[in-house]
Protein backbone atom coordinates (compact mmCIF):
# COMPACT_ATOMS: atom_id res chain seq x y z
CA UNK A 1 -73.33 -60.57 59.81
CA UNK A 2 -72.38 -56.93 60.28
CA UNK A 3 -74.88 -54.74 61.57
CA UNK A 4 -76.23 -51.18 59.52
CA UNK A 5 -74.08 -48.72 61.09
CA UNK A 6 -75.20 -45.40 62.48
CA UNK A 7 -72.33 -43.93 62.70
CA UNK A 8 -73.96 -40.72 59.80
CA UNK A 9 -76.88 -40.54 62.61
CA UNK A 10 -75.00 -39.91 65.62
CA UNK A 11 -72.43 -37.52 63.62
CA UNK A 12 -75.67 -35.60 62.49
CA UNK A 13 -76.59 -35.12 66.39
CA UNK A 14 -73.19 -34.34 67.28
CA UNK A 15 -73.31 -31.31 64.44
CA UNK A 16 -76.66 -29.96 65.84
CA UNK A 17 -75.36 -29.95 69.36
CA UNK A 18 -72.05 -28.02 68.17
CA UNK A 19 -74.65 -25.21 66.33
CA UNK A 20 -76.68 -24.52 69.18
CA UNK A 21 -74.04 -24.38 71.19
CA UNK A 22 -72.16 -21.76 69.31
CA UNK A 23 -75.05 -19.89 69.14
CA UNK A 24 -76.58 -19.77 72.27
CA UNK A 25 -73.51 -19.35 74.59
CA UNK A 26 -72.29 -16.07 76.96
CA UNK A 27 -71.45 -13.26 74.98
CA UNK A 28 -68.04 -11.71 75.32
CA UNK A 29 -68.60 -8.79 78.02
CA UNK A 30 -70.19 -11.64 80.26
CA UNK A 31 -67.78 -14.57 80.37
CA UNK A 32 -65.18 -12.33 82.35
CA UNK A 33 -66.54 -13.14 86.38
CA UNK A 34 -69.51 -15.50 85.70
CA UNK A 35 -69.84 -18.96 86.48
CA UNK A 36 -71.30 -19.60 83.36
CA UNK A 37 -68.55 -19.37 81.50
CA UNK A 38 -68.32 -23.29 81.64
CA UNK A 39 -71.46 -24.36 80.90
CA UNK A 40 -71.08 -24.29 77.35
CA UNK A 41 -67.55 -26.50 77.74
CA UNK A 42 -69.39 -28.57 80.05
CA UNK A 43 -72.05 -29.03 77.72
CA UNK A 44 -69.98 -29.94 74.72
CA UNK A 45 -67.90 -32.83 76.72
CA UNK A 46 -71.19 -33.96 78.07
CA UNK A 47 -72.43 -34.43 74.64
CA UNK A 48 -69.30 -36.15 73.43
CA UNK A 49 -68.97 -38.55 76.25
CA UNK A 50 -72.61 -39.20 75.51
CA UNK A 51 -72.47 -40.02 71.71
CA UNK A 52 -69.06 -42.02 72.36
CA UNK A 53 -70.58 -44.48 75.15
CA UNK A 54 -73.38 -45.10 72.75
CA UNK A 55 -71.17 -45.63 70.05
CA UNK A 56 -69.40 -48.67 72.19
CA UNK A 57 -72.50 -49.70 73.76
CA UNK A 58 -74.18 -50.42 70.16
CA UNK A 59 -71.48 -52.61 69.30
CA UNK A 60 -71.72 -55.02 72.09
CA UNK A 61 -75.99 -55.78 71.13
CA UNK A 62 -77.32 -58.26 68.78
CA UNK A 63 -79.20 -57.62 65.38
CA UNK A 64 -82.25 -57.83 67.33
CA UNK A 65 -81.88 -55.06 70.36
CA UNK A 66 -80.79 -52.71 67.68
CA UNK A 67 -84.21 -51.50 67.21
CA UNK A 68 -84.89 -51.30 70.86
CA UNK A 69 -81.94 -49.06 71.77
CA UNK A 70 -82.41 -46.68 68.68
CA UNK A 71 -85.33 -45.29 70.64
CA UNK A 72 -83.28 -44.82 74.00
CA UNK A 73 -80.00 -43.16 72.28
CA UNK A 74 -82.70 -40.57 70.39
CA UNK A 75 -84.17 -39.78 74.01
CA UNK A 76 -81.06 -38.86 74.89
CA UNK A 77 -79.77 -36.79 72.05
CA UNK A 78 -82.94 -34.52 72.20
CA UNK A 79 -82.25 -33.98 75.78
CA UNK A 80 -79.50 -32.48 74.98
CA UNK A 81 -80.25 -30.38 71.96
CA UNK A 82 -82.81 -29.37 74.09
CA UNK A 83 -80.07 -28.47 76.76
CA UNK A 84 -78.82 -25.98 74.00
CA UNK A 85 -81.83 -24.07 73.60
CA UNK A 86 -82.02 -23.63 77.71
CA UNK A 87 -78.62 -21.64 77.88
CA UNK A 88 -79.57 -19.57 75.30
CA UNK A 89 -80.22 -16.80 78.06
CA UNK A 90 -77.43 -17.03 80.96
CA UNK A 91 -78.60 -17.15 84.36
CA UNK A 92 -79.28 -19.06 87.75
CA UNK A 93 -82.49 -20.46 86.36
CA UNK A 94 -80.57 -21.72 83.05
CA UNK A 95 -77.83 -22.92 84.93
CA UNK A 96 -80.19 -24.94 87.28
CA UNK A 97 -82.38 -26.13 84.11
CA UNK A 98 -79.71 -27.15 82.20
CA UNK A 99 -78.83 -29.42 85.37
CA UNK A 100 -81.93 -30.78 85.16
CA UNK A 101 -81.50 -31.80 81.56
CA UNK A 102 -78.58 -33.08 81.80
CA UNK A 103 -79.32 -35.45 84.39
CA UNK A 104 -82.43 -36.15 82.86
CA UNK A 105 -80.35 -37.61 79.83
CA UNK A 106 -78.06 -39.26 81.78
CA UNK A 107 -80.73 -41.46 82.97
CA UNK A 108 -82.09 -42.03 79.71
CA UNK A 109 -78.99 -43.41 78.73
CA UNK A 110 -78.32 -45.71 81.80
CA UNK A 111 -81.96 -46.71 80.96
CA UNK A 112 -80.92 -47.86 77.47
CA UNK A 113 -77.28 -49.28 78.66
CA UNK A 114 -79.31 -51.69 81.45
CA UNK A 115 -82.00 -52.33 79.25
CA UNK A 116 -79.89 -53.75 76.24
CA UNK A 117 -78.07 -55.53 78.88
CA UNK A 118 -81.12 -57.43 80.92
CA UNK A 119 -82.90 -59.41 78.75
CA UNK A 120 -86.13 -60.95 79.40
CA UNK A 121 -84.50 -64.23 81.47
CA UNK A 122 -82.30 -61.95 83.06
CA UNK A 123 -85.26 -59.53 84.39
CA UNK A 124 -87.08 -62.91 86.09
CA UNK A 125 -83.91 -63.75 87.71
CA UNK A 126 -83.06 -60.55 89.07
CA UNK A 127 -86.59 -60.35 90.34
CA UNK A 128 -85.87 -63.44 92.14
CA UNK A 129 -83.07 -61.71 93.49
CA UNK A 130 -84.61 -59.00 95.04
CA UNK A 131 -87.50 -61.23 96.29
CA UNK A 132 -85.24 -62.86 98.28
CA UNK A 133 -84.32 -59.93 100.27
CA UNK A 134 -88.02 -59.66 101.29
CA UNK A 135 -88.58 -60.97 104.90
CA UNK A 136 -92.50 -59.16 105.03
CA UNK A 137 -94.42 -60.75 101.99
CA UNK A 138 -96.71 -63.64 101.72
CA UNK A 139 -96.29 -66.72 100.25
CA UNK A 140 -98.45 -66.86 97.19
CA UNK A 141 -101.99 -69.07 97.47
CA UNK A 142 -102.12 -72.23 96.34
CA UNK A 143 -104.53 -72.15 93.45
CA UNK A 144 -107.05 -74.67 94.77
CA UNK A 145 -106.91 -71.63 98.16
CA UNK A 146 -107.96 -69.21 95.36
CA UNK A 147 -110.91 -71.07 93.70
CA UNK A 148 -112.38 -71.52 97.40
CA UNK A 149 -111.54 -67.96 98.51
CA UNK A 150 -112.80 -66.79 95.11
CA UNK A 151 -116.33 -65.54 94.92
CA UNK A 152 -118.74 -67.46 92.63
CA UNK A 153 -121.57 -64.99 92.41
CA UNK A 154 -120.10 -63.82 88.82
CA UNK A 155 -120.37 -66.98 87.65
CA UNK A 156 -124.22 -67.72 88.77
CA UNK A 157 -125.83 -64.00 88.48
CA UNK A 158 -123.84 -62.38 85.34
CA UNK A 159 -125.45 -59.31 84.43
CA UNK A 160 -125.40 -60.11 80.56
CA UNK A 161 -128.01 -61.22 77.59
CA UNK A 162 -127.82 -62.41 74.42
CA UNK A 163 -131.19 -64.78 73.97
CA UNK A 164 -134.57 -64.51 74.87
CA UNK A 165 -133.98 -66.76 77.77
CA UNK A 166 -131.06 -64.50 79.27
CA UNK A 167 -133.45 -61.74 79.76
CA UNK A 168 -136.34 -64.14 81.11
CA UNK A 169 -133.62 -65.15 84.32
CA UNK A 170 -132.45 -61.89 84.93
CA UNK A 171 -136.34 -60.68 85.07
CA UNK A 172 -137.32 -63.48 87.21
CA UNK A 173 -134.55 -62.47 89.60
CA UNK A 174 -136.42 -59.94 91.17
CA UNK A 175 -138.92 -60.73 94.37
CA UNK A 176 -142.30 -60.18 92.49
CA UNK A 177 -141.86 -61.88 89.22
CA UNK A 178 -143.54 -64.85 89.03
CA UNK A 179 -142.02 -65.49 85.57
CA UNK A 180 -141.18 -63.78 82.22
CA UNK A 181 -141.49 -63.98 78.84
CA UNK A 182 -139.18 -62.22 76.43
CA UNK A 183 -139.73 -62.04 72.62
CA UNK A 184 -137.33 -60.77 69.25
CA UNK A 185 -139.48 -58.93 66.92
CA UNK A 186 -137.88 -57.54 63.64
CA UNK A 187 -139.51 -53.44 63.97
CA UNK A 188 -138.51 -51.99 60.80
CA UNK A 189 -134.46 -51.47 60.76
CA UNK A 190 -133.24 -53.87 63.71
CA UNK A 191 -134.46 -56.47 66.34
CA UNK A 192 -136.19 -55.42 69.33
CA UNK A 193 -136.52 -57.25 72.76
CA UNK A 194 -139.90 -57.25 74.27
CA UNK A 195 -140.17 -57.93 77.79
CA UNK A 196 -143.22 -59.12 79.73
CA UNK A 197 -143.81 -60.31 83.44
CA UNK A 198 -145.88 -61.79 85.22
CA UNK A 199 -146.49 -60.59 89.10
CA UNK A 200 -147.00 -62.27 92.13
CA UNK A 201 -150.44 -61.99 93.11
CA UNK A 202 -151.29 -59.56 91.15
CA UNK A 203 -152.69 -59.32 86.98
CA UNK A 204 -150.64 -55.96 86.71
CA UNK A 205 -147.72 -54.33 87.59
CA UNK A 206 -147.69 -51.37 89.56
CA UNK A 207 -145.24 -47.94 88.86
CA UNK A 208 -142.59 -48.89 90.53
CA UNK A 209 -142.42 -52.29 89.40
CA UNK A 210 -142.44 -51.39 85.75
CA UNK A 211 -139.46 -48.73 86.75
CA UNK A 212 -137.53 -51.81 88.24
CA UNK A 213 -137.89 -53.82 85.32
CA UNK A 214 -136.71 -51.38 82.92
CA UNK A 215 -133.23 -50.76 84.92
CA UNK A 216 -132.92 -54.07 85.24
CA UNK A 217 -132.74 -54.63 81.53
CA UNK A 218 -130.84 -51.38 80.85
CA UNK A 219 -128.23 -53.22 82.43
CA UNK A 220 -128.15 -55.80 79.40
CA UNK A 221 -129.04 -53.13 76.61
CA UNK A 222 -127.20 -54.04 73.54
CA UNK A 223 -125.86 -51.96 70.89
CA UNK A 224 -128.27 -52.15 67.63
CA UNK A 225 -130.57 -54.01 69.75
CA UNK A 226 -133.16 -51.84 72.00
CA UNK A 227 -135.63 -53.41 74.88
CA UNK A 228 -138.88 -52.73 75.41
CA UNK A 229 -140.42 -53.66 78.57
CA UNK A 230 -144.48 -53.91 78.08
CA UNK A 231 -146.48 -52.36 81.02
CA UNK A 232 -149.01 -55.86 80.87
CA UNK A 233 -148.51 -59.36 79.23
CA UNK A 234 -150.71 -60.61 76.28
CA UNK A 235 -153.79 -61.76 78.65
CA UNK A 236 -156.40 -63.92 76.90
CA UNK A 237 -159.49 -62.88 78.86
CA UNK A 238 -162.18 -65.73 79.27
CA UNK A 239 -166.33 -65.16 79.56
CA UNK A 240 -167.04 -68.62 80.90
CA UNK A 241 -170.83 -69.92 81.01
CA UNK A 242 -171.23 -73.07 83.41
CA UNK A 243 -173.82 -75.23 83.91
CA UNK A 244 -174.74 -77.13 86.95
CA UNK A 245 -176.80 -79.84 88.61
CA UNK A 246 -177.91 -78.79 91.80
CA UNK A 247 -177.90 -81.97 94.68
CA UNK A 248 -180.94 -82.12 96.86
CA UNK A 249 -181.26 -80.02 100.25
CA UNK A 250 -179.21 -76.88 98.78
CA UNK A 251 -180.06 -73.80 97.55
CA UNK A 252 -179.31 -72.67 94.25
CA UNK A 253 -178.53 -69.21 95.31
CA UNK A 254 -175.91 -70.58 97.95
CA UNK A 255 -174.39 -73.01 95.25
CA UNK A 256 -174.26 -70.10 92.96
CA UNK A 257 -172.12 -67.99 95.22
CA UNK A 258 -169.90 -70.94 95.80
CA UNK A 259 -169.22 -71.68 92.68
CA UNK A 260 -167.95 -68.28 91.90
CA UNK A 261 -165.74 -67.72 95.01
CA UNK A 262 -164.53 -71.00 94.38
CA UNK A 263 -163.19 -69.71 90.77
CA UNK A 264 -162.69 -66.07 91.04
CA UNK A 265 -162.30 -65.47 94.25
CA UNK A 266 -159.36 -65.16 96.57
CA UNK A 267 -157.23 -67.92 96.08
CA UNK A 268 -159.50 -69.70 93.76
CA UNK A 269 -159.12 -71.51 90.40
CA UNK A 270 -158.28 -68.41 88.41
CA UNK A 271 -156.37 -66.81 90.67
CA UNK A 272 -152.98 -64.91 89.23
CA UNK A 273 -150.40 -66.86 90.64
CA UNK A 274 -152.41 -70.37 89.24
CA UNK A 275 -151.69 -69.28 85.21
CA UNK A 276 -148.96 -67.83 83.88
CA UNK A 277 -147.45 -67.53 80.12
CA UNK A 278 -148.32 -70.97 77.77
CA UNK A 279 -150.26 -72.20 81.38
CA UNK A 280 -153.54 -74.00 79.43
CA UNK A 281 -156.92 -74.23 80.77
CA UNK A 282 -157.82 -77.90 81.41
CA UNK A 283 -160.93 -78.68 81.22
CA UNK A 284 -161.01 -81.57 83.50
CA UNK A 285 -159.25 -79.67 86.48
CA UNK A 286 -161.95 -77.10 85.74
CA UNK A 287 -164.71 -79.56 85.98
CA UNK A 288 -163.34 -80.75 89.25
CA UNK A 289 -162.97 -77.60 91.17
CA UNK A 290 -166.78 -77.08 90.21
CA UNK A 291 -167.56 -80.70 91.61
CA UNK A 292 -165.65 -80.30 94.84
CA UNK A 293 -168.01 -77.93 95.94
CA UNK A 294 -171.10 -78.25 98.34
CA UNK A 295 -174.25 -78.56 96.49
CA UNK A 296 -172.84 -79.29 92.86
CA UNK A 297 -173.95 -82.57 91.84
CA UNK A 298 -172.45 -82.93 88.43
CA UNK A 299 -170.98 -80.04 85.61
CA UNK A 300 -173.11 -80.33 82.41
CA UNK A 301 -172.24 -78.00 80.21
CA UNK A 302 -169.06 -75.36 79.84
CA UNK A 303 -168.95 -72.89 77.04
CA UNK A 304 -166.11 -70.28 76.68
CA UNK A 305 -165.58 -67.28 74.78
CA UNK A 306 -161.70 -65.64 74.23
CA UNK A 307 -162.74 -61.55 74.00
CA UNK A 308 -161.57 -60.58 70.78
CA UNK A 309 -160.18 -64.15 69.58
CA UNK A 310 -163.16 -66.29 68.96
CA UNK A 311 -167.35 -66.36 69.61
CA UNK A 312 -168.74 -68.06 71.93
CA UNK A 313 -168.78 -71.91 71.99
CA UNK A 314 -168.44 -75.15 73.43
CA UNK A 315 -165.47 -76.00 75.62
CA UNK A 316 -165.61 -79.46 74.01
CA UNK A 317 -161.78 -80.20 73.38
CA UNK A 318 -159.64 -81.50 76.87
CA UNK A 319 -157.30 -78.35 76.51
CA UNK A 320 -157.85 -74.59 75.93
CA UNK A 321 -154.18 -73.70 75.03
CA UNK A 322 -152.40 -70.15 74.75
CA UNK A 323 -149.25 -69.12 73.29
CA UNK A 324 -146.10 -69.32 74.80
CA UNK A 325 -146.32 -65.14 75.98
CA UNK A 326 -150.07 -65.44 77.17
CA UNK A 327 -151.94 -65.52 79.99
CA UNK A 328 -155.24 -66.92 80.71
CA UNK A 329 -157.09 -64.19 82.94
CA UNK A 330 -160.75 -64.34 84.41
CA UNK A 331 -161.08 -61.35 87.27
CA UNK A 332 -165.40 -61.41 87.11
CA UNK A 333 -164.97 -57.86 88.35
CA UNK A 334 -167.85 -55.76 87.53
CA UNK A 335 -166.09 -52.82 87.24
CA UNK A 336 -163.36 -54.35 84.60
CA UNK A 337 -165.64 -56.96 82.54
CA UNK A 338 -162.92 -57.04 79.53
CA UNK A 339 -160.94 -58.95 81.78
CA UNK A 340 -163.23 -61.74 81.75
CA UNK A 341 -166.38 -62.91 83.29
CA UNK A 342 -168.15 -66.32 84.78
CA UNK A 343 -171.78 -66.89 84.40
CA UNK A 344 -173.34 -69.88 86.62
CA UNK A 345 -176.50 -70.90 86.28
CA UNK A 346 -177.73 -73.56 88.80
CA UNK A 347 -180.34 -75.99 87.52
CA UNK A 348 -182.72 -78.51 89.76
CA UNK A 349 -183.31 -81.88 89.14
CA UNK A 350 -186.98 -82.30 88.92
C-alpha cells in the first residue's frame, strides 16, 4: 500500500525558504566586492539538495518509520528558515552563524537518514561491533557474583512503614528501646500514628531520646497520615498492700526493708526493664519473690489498687493483665507517689 505523500509539505518549506531569502539578501551597492554575495546562492542550493535527499530518503522507509522521520526532516527545515532570518544583516558574524546553521542541519538530517536506516536489531548488532574493538573493559559479572557482591542491608533495615508493626521495628532499632508500641487512631479527618517506647532502664525518656524518636519516624511520614510520638507510654501505676508472716529469729523492721528492696529497688521485681507493654502481673511470681526472702515465712494477703482505674481490692485472680500499649509501673518513690506505691506490713506469729 502506497504511503500519504508529503510532497505539498516539503513544497510549502521550499516556498518559505525562497521568501526569506529574497528578502533578507545583500542589497545592490553591497554585492559588488563582498564575499557575501554567495551566501544567498549557497543557501538556496543548500536548501534544495536538502528537501531533494529527503524526498528519496522517504521513499525507501516503511509505513511505520514514517512518523519517526517526519520529526527529523522538520528539524531540519527550521534550521534553515532559521538560516534566512540570520543573513538578514550581512557581515562576518552572519556569515559565521549561518555556518553554524547550516551544519547544524546537516546533522539533523544525517541523524534522520541513519536513524531510519538502523533499526532496533541493527543498533544491538552494531553495538556488538564496536564492543569488539574494546581491548580495556570487563567482562560482565556473573549474576550469582552480583547477588554475593550485592549489599543486603536494603533488604533487612528498609526505612519504610505501612502497619503498626513497621513502625514498632524501626523504633526498636535504636540502642535504648526496649520495645514499642504503635497505635492508628481515627482524630477527626484522617488516621494518626501514635508512637510509644519503652526505655532501657529507665520509666521515661529523656530530651534527646524523644528528639531521636521523632526523626526516626519522620523518615516513614506518610502523606494523609501524620505521627505522633508520645513523650511516656500508657503506665498503669500500682499501690500494692502485702501482707506477711514473719519466721522466728528476725526482725520485722529488717524483713520490712527487704521486702521492699527486693520489689522496688535496683534490679528488683518491678524494675523497668522486667515489664513492658501487655507484660501482666502474675501473682504467683509475685508471691515468690516475697517468699525468697530472709525472714518471710509465708505471703497472706495481696491487695492492689490501679490509680485512676479501679479501688482498692483483693488481688484474688492468678493474672493482673494490661492492654497491649501499657505498662505496669511501681517506682515507691516518695517524691513521685502517682507512680505507684508498696505498703508491707510484717506480722508475728504469736
Amino acid at each position: 500500500m502506497r504511503r500519504p505523500s508529503t510532497s505539498r509539505a516539503r513544497k510549502l518549506w521550499f516556498v518559505c525558504g525562497l521568501c526569506l531569502t529574497a528578502g533578507c539578501g545583500p542589497v545592490s551597492e553591497e554585492i559588488a566586492g563582498s564575499i557575501l554575495t554567495v551566501v544567498p546562492v549557497a543557501y538556496v542550493v543548500c536548501l534544495m539538495l536538502v528537501i531533494r535527499l529527503a524526498k528519496r530518503w522517504a521513499t525507501r522507509v516503511s509505513e511505520a518509520d514514517v512518523d519517526w522521520l517526519r520529526p527529523w526532516q522538520a528539524a531540519g527545515a527550521s534550521a534553515f528558515c532559521l538560516l534566512g532570518v540570520v543573513v538578514a544583516e550581512p557581515g562576518i558574524v552572519a556569515l559565521a552563524l549561518w555556518t553554524v546553521t547550516g551544519m547544524l542541519a546537516a546533522c539533523a538530517c544525517l541523524l534522520a537518514r541513519f536513524g531510519v536506516a538502523l533499526r532496533a536489531s541493527e543498533l544491538i548488532r552494531w553495538s556488538a561491533v564496536v564492543a569488539a574493538f574494546v581491548t580495556s573493559g570487563a567482562e560482565p559479572e556473573t549474576m550469582q557474583r552480583a547477588k554475593f557482591l550485592a549489599p543486603v542491608a536494603f533488604r533487612h533495615d528498609t526505612l519504610s512503614a505501612v502497619t503498626p508493626a513497621d513502625y514498632e521495628r524501626l523504633a526498636e532499632r535504636l540502642e535504648w528501646v526496649q520495645r514499642a508500641n504503635a497505635s492508628f487512631r481515627w482524630t477527626g479527618s484522617w488516621l494518626t500514628v501514635f508512637v510509644a517506647a519503652d526505655p532501657k532502664g529507665a520509666f521515661t525518656m529523656t530530651a534527646d531520646q524523644h528528639a531521636e524518636l521523632e526523626d526516626t519516624m519522620d523518615c516513614v511520614h506518610q502523606v494523609g497520615r501524620d505521627v505522633h510520638v508520645l513523650e511516656s507510654p500508657d503506665y498503669i501505676d500500682l499501690d500494692l498492700w502485702i501482707e506477711v508472716c514473719l519466721r522466728g529469729g528476725f526482725y520485722a523492721g529488717q524483713v520490712e526493708a527487704a521486702v521492699l528492696a527486693a520489689l522496688t529497688g535496683r534490679g528488683g521485681f518491678f524494675a523497668p526493664d522486667n515489664f513492658t507493654f501487655g507484660t501482666p502481673l502474675r501473682r504467683s511470681s509475685l508471691e515468690a519473690a516475697i517468699q525468697r526472702i530472709p525472714g518471710v515465712r509465708a505471703v497472706e494477703n495481696i491487695d492492689l489498687r490501679a490509680r485512676e482505674k479501679t479501688g482498692r481490692r483483693k488481688f484474688s485472680e492468678g493474672l493482673f493483665e494490661l492492654g497491649s500499649g501499657q505498662i505496669l509501673r511501681v517506682v515507691n518513690d516518695p517524691r513521685w507517689p502517682e507512680r505507684g506505691t508498696v505498703v508491707v506490713r510484717v506480722r508475728e506469729v504469736v
